[in-house]
Protein backbone atom coordinates (compact mmCIF):
# COMPACT_ATOMS: atom_id res chain seq x y z
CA UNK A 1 0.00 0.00 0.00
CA UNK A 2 1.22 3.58 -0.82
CA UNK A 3 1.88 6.17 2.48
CA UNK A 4 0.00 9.23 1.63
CA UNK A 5 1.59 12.18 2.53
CA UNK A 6 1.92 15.85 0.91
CA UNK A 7 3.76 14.82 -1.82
CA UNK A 8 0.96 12.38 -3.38
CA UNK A 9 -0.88 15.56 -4.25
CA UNK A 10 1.40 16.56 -6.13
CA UNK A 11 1.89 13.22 -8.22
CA UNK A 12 -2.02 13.52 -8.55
CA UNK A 13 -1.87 16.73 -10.19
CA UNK A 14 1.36 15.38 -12.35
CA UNK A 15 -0.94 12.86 -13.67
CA UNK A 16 -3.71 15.61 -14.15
CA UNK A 17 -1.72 17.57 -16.19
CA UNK A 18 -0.38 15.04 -18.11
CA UNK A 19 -3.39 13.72 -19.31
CA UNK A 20 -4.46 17.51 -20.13
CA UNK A 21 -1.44 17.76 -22.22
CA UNK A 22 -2.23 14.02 -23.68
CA UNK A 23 -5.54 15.77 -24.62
CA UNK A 24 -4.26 18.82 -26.30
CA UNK A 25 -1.65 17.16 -28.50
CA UNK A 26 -4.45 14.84 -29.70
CA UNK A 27 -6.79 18.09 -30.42
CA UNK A 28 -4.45 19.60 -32.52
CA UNK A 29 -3.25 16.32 -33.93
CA UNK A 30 -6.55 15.93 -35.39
CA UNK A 31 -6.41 19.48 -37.55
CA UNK A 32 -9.79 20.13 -36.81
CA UNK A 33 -9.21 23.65 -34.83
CA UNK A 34 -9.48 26.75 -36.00
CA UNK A 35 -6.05 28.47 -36.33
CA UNK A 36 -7.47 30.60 -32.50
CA UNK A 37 -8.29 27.61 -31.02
CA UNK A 38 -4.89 25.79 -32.08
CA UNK A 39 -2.77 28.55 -30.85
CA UNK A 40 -4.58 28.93 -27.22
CA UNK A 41 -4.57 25.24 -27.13
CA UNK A 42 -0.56 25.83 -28.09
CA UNK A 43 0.24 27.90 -25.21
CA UNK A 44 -2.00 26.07 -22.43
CA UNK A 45 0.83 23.25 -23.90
CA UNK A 46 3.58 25.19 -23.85
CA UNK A 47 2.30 26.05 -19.79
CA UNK A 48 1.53 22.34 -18.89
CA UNK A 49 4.95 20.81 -20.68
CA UNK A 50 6.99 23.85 -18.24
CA UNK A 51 5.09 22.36 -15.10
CA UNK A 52 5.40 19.01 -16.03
CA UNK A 53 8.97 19.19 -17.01
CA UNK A 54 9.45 21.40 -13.56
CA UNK A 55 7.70 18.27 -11.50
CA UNK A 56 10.42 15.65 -12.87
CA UNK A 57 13.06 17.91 -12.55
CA UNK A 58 12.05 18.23 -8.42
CA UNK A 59 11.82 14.52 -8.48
CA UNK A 60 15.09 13.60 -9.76
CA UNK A 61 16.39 15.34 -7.22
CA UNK A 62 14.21 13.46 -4.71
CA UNK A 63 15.58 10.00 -6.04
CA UNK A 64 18.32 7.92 -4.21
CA UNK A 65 20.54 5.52 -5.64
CA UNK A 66 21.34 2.25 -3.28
CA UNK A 67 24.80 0.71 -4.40
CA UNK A 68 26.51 -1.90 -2.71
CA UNK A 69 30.52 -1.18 -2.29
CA UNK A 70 32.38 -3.54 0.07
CA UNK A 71 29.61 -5.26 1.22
CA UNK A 72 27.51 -1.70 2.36
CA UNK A 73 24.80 -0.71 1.32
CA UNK A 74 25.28 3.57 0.47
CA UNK A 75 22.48 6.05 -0.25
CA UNK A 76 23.81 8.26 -3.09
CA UNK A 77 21.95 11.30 -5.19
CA UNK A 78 20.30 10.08 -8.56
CA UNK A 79 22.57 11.52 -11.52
CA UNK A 80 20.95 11.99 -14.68
């Protein structure tokens, strides 16, 4: 079972946005906007990508490594 604390809100908003952005790209995949309604669908994009993109970014930083070296087991920051 998954803890909740503060930080599951924010995962369930991740996944919010995510499908939102799912949902745009398939909008204006399907050429059936008007050139207004592309372009406002564009930027709400452009806004959820920059969130989304902002959300892994504070993850990564969040995510521990566990190597074993000489038979310990060391916690080490997640590089990319």
């Amino acid at each position: 079972m998954v803890a909740l604390t503060p930080k599951c809100g924010r995962f369930m908003t991740f996944e919010t946005d995510l499908k939102k952005l799912e949902k745009i790209v398939n909008d204006l995949s399907s050429g059936e906007k008007t050139l207004d309604d592309a372009l406002e669908l564009y930027k709400a994009g452009l806004t959820l990508t920059k969130k989304c993109h902002d959300y892994l970014k504070g993850v990564e930083k969040e995510v521990k490594t566990i190597t074993k070296k000489n038979g310990k087991v060391e916690e080490s920051n997640f590089a990319a």
